[in-house]
PDB file of N, CA and C in Angstrom:
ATOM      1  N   UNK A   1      -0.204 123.595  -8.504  1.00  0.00           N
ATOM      2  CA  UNK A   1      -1.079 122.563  -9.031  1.00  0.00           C
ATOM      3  C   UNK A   1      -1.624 123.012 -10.380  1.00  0.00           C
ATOM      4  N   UNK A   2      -1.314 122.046 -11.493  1.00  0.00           N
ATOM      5  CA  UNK A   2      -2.310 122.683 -13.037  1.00  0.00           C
ATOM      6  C   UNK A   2      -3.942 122.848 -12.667  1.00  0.00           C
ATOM      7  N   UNK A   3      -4.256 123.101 -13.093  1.00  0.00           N
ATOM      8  CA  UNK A   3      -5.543 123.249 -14.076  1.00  0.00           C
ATOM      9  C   UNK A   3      -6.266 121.897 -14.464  1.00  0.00           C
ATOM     10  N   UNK A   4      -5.330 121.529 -15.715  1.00  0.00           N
ATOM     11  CA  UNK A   4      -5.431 120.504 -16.526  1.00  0.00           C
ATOM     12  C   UNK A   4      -4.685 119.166 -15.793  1.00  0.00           C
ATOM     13  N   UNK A   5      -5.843 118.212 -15.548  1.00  0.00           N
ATOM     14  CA  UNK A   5      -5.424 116.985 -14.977  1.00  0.00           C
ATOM     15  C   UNK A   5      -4.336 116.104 -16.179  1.00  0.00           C
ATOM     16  N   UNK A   6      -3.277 114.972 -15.975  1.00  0.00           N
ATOM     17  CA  UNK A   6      -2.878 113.887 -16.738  1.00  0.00           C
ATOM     18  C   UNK A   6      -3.871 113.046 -17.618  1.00  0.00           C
ATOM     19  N   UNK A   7      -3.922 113.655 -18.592  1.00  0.00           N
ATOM     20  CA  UNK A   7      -4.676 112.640 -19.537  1.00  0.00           C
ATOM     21  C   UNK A   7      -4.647 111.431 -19.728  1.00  0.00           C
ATOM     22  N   UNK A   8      -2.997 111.183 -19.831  1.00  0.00           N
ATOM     23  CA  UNK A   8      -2.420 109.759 -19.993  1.00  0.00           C
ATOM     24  C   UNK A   8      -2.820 109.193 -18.572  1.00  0.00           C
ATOM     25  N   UNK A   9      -2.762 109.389 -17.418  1.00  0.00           N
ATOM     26  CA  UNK A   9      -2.931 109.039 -15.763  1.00  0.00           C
ATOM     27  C   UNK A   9      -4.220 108.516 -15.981  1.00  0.00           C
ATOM     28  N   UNK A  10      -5.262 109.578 -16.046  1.00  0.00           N
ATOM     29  CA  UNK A  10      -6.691 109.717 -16.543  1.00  0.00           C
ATOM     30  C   UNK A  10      -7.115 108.536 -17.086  1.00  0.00           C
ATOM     31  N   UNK A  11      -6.660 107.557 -18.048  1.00  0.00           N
ATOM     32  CA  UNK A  11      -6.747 106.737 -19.094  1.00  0.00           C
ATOM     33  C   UNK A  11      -6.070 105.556 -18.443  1.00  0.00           C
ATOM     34  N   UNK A  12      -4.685 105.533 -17.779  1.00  0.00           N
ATOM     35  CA  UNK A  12      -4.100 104.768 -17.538  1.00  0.00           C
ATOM     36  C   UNK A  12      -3.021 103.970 -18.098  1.00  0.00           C
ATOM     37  N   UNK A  13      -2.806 104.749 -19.700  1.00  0.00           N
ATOM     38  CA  UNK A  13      -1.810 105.072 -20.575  1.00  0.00           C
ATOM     39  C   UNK A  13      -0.300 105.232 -20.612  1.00  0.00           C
ATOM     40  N   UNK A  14       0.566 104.795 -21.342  1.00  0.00           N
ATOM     41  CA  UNK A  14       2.060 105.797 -21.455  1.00  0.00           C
ATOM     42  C   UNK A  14       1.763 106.951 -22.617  1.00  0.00           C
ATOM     43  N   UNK A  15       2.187 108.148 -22.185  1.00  0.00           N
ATOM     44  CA  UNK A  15       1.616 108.811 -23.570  1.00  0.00           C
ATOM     45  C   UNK A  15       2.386 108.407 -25.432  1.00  0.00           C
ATOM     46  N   UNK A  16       3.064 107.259 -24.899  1.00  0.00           N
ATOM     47  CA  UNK A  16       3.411 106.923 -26.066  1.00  0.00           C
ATOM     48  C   UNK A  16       2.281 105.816 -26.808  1.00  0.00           C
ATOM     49  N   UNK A  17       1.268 105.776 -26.599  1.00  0.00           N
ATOM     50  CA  UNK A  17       0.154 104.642 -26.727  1.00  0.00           C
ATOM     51  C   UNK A  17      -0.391 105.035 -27.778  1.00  0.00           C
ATOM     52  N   UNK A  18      -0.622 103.793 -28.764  1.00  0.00           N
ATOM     53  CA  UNK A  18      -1.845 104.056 -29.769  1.00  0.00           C
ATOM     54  C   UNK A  18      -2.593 104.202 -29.895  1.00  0.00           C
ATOM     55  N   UNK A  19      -3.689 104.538 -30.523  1.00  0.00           N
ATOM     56  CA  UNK A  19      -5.170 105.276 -30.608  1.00  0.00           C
ATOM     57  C   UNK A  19      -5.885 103.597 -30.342  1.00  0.00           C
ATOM     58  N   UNK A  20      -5.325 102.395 -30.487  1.00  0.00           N
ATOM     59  CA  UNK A  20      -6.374 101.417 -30.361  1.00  0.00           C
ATOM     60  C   UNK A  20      -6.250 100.788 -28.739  1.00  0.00           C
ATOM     61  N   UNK A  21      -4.933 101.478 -28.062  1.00  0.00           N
ATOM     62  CA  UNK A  21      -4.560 101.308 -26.666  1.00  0.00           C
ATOM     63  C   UNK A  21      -5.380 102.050 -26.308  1.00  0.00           C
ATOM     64  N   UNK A  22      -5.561 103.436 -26.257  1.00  0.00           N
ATOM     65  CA  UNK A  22      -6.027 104.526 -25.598  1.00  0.00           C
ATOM     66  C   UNK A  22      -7.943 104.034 -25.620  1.00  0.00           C
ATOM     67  N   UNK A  23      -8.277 103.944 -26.720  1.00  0.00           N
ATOM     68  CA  UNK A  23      -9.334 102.887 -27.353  1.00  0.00           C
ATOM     69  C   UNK A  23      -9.679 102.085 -26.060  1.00  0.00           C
ATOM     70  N   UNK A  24      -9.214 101.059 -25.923  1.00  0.00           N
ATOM     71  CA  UNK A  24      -9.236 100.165 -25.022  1.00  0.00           C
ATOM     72  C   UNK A  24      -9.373 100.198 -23.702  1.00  0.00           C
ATOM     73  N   UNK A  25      -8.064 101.360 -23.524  1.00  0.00           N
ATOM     74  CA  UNK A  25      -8.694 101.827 -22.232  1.00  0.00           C
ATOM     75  C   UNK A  25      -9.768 102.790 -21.800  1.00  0.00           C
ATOM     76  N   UNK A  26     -10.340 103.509 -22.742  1.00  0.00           N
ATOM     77  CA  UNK A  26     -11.466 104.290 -22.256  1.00  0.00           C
ATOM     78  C   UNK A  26     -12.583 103.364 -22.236  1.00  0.00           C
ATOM     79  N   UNK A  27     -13.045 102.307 -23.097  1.00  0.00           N
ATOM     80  CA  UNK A  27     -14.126 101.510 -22.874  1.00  0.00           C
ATOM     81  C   UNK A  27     -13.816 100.632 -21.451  1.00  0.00           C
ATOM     82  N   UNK A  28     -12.302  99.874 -21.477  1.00  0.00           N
ATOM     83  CA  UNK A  28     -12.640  99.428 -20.093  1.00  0.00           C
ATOM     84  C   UNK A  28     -13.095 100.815 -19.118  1.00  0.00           C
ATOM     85  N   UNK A  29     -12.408 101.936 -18.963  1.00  0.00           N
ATOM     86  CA  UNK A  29     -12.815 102.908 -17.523  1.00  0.00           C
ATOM     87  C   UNK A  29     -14.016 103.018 -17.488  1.00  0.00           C
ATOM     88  N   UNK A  30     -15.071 102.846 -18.764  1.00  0.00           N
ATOM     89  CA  UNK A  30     -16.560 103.141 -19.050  1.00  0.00           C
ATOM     90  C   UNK A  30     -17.180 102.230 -18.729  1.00  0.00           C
ATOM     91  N   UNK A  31     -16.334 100.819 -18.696  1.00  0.00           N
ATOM     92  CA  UNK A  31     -17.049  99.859 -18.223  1.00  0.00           C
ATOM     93  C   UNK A  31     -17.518  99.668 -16.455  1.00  0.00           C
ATOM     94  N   UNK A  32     -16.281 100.474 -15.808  1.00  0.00           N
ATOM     95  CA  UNK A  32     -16.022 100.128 -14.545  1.00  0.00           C
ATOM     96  C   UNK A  32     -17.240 101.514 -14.127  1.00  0.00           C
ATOM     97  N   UNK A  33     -16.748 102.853 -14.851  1.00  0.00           N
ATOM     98  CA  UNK A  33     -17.750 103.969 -14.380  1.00  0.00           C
ATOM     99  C   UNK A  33     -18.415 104.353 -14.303  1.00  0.00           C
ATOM    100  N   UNK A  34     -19.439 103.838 -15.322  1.00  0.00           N
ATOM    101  CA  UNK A  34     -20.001 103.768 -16.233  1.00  0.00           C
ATOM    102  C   UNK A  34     -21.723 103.725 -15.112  1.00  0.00           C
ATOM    103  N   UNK A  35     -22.667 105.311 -14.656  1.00  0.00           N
ATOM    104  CA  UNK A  35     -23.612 105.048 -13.823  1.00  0.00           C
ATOM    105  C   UNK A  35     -24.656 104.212 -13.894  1.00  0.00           C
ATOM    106  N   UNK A  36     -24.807 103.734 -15.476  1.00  0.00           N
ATOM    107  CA  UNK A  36     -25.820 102.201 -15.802  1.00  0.00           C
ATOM    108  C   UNK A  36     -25.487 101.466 -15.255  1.00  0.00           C
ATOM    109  N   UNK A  37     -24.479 101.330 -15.265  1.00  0.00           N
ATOM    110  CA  UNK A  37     -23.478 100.080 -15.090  1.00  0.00           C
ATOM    111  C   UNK A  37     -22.992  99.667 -13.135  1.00  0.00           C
ATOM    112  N   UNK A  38     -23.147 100.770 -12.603  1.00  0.00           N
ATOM    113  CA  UNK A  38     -22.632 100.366 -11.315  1.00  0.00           C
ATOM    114  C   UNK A  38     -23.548 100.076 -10.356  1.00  0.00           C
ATOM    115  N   UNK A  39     -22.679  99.171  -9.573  1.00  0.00           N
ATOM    116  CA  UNK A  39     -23.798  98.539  -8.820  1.00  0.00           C
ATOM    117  C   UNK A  39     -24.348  99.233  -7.147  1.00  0.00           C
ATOM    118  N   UNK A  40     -25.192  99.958  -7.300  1.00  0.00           N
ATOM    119  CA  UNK A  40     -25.422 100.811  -6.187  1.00  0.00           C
ATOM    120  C   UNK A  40     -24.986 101.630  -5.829  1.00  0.00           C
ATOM    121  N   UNK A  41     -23.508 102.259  -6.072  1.00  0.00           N
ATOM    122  CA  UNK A  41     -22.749 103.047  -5.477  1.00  0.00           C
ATOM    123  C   UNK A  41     -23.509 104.491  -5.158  1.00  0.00           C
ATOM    124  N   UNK A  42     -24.048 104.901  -4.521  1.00  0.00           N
ATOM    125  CA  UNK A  42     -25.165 106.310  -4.478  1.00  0.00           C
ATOM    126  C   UNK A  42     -24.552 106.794  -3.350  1.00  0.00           C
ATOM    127  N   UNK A  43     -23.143 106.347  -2.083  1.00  0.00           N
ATOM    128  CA  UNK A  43     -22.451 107.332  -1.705  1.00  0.00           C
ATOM    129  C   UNK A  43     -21.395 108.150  -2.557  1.00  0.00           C
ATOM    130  N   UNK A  44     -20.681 107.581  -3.317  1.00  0.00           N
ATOM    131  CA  UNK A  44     -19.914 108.068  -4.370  1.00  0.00           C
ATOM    132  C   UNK A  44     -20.292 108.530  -5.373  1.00  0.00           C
ATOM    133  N   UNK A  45     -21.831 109.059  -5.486  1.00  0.00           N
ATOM    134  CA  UNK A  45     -22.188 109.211  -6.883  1.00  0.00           C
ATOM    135  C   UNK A  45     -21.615 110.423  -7.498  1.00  0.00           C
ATOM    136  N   UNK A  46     -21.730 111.406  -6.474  1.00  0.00           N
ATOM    137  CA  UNK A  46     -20.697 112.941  -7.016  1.00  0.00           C
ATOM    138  C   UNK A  46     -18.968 112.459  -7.375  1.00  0.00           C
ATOM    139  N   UNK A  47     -18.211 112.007  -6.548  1.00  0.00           N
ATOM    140  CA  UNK A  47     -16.982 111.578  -6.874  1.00  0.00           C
ATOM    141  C   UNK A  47     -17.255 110.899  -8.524  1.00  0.00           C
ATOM    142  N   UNK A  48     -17.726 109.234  -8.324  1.00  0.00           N
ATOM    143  CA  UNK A  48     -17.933 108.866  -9.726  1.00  0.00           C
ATOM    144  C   UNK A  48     -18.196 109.322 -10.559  1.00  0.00           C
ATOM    145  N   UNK A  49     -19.174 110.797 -10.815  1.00  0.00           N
ATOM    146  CA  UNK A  49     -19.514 111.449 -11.847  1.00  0.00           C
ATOM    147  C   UNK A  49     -18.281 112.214 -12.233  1.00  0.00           C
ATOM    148  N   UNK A  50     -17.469 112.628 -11.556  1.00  0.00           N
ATOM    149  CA  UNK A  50     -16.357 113.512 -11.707  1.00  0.00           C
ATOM    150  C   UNK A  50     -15.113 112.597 -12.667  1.00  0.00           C
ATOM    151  N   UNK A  51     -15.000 111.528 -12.138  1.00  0.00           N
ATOM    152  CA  UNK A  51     -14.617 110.669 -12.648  1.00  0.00           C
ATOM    153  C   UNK A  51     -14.454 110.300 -14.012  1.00  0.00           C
ATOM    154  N   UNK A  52     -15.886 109.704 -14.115  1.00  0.00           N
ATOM    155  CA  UNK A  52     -16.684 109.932 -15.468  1.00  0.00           C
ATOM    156  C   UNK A  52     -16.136 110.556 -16.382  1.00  0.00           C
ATOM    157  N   UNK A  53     -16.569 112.281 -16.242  1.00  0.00           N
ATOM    158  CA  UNK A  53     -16.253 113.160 -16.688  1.00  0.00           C
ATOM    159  C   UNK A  53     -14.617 113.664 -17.271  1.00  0.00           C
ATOM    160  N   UNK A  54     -13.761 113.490 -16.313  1.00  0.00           N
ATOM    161  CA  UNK A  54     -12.385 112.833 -16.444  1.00  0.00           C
ATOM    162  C   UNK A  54     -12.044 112.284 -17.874  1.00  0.00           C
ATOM    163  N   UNK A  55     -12.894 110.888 -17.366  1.00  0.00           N
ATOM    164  CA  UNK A  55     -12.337 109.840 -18.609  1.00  0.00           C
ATOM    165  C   UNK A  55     -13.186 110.692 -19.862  1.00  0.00           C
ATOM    166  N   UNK A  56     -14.490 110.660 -19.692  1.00  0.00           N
ATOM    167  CA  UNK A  56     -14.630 111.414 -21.030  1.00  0.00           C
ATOM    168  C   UNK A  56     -13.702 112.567 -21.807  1.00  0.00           C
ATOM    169  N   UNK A  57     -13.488 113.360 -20.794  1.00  0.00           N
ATOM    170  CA  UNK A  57     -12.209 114.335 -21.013  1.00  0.00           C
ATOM    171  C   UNK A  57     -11.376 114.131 -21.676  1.00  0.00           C
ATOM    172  N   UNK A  58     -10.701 113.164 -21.432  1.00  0.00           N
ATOM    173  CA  UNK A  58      -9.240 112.840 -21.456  1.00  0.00           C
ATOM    174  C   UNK A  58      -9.336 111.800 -22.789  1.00  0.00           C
ATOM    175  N   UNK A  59     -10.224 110.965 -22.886  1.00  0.00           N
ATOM    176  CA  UNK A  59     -10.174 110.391 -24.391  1.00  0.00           C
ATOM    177  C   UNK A  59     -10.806 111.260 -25.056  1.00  0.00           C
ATOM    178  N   UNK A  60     -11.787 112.268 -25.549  1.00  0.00           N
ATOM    179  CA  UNK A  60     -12.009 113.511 -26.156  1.00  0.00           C
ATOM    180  C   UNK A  60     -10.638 114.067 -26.647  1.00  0.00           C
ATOM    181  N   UNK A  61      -9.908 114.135 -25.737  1.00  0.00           N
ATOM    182  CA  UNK A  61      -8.398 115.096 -26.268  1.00  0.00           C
ATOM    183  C   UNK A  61      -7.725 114.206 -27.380  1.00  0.00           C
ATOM    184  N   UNK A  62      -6.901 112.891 -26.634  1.00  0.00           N
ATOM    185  CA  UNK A  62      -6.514 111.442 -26.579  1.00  0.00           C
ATOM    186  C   UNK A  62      -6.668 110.871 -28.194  1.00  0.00           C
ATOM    187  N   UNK A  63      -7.979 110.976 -28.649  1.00  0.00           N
ATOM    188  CA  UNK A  63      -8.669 110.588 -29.948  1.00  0.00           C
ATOM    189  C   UNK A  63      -8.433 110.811 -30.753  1.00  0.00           C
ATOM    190  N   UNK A  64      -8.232 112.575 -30.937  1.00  0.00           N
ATOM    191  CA  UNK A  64      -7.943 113.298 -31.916  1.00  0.00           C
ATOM    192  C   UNK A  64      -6.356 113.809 -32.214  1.00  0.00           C
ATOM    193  N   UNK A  65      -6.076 112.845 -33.100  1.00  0.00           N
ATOM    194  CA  UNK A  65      -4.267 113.536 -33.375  1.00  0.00           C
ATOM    195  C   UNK A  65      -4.046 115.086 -33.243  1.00  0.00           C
ATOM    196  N   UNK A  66      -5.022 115.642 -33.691  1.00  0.00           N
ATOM    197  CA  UNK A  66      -4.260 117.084 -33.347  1.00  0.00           C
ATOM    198  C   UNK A  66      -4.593 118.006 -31.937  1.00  0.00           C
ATOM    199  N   UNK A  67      -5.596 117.060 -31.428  1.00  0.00           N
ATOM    200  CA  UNK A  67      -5.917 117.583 -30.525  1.00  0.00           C
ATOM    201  C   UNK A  67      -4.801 117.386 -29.097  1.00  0.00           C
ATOM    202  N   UNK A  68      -4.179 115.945 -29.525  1.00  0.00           N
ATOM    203  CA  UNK A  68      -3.401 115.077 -28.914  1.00  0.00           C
ATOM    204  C   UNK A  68      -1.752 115.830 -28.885  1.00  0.00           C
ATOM    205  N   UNK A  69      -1.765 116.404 -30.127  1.00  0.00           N
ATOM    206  CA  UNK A  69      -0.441 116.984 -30.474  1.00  0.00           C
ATOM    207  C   UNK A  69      -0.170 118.118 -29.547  1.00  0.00           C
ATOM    208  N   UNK A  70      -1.349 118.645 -29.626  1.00  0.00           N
ATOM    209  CA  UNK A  70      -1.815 120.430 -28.947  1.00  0.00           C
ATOM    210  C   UNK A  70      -1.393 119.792 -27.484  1.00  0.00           C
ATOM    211  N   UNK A  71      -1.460 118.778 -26.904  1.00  0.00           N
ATOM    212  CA  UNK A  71      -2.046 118.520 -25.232  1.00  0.00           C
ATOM    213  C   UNK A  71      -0.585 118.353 -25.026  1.00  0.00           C
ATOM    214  N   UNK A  72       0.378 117.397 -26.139  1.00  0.00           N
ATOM    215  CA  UNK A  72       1.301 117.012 -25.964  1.00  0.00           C
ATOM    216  C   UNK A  72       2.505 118.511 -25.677  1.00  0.00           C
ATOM    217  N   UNK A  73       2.353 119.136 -26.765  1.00  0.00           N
ATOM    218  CA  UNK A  73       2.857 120.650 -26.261  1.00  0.00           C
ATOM    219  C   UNK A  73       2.878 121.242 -25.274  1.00  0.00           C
ATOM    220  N   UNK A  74       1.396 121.273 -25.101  1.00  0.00           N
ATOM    221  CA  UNK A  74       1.223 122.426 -23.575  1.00  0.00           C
ATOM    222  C   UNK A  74       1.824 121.353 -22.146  1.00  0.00           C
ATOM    223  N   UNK A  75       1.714 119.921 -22.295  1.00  0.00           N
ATOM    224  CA  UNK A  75       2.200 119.372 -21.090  1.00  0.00           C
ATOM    225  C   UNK A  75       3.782 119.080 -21.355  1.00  0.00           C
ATOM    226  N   UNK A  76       4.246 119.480 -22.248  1.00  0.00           N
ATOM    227  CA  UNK A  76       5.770 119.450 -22.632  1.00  0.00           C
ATOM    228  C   UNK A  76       6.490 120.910 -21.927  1.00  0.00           C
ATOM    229  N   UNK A  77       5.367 121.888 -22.387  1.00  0.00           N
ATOM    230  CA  UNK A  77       6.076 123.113 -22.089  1.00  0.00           C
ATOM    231  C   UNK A  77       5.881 123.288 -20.532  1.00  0.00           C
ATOM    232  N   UNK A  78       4.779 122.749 -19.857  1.00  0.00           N
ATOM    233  CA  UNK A  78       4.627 122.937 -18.581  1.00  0.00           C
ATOM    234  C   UNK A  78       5.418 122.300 -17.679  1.00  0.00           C
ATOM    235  N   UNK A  79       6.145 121.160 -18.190  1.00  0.00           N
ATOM    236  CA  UNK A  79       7.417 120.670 -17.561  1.00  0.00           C
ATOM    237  C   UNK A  79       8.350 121.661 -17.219  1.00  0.00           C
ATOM    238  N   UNK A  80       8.591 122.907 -18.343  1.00  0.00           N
ATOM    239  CA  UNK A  80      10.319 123.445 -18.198  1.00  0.00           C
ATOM    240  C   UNK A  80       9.401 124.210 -17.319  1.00  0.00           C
ATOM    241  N   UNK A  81       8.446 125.129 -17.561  1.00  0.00           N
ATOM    242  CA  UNK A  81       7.919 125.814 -16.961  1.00  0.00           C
ATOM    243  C   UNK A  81       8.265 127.530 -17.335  1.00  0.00           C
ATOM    244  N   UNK A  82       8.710 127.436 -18.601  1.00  0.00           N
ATOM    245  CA  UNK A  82       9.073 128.598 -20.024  1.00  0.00           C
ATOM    246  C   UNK A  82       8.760 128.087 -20.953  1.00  0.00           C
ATOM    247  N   UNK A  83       8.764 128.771 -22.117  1.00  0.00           N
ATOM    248  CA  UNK A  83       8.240 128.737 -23.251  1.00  0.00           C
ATOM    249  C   UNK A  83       9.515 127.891 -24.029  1.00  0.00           C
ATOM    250  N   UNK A  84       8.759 126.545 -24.611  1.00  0.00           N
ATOM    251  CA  UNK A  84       9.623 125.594 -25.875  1.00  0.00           C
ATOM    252  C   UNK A  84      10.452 126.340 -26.430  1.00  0.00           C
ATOM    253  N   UNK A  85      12.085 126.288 -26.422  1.00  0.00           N
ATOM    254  CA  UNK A  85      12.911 126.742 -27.311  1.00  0.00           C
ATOM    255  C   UNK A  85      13.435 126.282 -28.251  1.00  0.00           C
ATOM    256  N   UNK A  86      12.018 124.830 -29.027  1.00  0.00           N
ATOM    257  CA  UNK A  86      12.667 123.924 -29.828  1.00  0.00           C
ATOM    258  C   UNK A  86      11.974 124.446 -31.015  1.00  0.00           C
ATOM    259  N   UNK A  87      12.289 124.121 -31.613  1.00  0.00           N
ATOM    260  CA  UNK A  87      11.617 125.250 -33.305  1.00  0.00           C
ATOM    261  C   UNK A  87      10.004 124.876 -33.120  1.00  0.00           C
ATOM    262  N   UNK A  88       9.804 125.953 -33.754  1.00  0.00           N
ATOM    263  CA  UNK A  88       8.378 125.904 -33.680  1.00  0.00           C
ATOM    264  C   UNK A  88       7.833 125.537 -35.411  1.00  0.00           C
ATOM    265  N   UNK A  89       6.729 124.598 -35.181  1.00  0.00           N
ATOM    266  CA  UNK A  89       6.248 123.889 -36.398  1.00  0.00           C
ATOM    267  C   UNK A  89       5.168 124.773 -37.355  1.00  0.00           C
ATOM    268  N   UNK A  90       5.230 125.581 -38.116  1.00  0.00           N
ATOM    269  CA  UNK A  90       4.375 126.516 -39.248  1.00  0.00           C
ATOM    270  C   UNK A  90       4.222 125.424 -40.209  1.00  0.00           C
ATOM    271  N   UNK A  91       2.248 125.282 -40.410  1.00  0.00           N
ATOM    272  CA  UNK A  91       2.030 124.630 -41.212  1.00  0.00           C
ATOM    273  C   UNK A  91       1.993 124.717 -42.727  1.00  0.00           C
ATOM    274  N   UNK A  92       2.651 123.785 -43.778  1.00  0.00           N
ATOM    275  CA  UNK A  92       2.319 124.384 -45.084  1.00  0.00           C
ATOM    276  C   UNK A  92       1.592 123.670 -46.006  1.00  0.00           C
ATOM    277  N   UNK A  93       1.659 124.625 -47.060  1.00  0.00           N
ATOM    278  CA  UNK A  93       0.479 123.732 -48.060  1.00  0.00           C
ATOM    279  C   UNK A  93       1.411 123.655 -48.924  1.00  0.00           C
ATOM    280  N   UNK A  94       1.427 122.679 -49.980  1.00  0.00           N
ATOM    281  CA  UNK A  94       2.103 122.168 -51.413  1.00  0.00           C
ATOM    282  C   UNK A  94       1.103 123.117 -52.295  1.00  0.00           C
ATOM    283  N   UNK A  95       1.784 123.711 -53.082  1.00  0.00           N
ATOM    284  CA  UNK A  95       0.626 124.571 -54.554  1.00  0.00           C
ATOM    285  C   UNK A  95       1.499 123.994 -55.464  1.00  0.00           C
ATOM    286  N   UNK A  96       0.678 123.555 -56.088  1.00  0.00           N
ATOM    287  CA  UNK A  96       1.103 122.533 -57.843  1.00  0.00           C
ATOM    288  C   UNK A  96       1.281 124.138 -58.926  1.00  0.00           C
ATOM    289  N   UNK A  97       2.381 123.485 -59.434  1.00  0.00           N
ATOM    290  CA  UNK A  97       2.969 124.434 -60.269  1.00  0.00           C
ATOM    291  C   UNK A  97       2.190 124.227 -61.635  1.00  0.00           C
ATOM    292  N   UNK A  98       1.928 125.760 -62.412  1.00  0.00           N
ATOM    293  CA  UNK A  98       0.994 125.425 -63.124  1.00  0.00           C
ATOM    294  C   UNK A  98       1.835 125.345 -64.669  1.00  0.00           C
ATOM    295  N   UNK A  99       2.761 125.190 -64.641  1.00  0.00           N
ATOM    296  CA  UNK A  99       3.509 124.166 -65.980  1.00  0.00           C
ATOM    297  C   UNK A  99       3.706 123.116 -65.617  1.00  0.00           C
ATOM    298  N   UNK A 100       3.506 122.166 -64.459  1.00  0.00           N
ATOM    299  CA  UNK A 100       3.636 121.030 -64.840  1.00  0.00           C
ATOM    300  C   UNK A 100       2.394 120.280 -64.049  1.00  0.00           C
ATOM    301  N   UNK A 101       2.244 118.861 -65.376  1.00  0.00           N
ATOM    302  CA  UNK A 101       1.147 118.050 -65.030  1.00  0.00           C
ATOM    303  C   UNK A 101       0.748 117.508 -63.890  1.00  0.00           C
ATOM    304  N   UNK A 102      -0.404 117.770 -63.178  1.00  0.00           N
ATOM    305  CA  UNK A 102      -0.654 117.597 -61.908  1.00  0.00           C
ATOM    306  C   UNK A 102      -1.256 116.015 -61.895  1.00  0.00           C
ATOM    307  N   UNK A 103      -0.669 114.962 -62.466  1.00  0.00           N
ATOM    308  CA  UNK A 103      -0.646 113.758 -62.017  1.00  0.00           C
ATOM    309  C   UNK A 103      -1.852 113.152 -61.603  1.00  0.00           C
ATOM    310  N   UNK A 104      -1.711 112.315 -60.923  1.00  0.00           N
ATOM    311  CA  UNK A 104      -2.815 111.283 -60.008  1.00  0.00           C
ATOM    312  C   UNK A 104      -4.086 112.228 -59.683  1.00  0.00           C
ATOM    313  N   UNK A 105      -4.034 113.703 -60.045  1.00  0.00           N
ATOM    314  CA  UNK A 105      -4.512 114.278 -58.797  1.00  0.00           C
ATOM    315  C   UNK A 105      -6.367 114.213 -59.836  1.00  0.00           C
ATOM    316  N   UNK A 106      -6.987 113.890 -58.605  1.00  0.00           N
ATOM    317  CA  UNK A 106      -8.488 114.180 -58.706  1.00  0.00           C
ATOM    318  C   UNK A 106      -9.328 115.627 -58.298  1.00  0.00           C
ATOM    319  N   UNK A 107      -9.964 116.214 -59.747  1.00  0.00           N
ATOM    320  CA  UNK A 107     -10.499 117.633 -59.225  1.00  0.00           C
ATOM    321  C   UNK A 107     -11.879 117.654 -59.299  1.00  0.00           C
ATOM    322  N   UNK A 108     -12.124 118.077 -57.907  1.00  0.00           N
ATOM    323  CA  UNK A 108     -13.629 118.246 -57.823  1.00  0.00           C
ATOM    324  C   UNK A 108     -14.371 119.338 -57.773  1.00  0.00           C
ATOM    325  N   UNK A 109     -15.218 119.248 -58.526  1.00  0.00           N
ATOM    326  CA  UNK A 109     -16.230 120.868 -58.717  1.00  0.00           C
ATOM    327  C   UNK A 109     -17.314 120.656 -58.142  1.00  0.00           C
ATOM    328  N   UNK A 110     -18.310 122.062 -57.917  1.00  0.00           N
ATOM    329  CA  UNK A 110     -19.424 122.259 -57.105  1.00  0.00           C
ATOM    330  C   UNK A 110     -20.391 121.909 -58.148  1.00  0.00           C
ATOM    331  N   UNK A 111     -21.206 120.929 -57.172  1.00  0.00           N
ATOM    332  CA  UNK A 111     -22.541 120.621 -58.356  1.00  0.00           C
ATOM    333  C   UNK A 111     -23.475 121.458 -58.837  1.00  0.00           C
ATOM    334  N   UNK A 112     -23.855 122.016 -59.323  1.00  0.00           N
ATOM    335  CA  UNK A 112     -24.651 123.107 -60.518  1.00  0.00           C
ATOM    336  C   UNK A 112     -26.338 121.943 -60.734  1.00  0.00           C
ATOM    337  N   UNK A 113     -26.735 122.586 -60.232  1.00  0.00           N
ATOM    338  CA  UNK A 113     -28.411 121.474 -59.802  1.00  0.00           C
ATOM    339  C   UNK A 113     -29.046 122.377 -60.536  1.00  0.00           C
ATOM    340  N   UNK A 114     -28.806 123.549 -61.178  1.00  0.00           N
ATOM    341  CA  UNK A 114     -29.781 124.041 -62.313  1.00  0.00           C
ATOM    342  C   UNK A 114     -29.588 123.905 -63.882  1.00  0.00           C
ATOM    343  N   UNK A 115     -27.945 123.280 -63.989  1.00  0.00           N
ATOM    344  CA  UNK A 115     -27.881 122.747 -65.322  1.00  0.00           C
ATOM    345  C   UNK A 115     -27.730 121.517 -65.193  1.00  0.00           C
ATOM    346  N   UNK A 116     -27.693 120.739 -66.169  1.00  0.00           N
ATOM    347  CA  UNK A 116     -27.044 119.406 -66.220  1.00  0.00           C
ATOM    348  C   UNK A 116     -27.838 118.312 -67.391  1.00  0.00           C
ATOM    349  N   UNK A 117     -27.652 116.919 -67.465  1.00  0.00           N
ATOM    350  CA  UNK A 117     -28.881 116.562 -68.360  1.00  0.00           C
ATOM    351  C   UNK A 117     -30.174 115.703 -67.677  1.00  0.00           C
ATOM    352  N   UNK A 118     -30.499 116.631 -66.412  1.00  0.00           N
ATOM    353  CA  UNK A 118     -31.407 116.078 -65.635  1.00  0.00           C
ATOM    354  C   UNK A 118     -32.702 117.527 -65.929  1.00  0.00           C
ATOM    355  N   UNK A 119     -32.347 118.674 -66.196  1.00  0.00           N
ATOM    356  CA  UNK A 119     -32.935 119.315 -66.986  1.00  0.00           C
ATOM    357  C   UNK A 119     -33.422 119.664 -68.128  1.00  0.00           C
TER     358      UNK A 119
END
């Protein structure tokens, strides 16, 4: 048994869903779970809170693209049940070459609040 519950399950999702699907479904589960919101339930209140907690969970991850990417990995790799033997992604940065004109690009400097012509 994982650890880590189905996020997508959790939500009620395909994990192929958009951020305004995933969206959608966490406000409806908030609507239904939601302890303002329910009507008496005070035998289930430990279960429902768990619940709760769940959905908060799981759209917390869900929300955030990279957080989403990360979840998507570890429940990819926990399928084979070994380590991904598909290339692994190293992030890079672009550095602008300094002979040629750096274009469109906007540069921003740190504001200096002891010079300026406000002094």
């Amino acid at each position: 048994m994982t650890s880590q519950p189905d996020y997508y399950d959790v939500l009620g999702v395909k994990p192929a869903a958009s951020p305004q699907e995933i969206s959608r479904a966490y406000r409806a589960l908030m609507r239904t779970h939601h302890p303002d919101l329910d009507d008496g339930a005070a035998e289930g209140g430990e279960l429902s809170r768990r619940e709760l907690l769940q959905i908060m969970q799981a759209f917390s991850v869900l929300r955030d693209p990279a957080q989403r990417a990360a979840y998507d990995r570890s429940r990819a790799g926990a399928g084979t049940g070994t380590q991904s033997s598909g290339p692994v992604v190293i992030p890079v940065r672009k550095v602008q070459r300094r002979d040629q004109p750096a274009g469109n690009t906007i540069r921003i400097t740190p504001v200096r609040w002891e010079s300026g012509p406000w002094t």
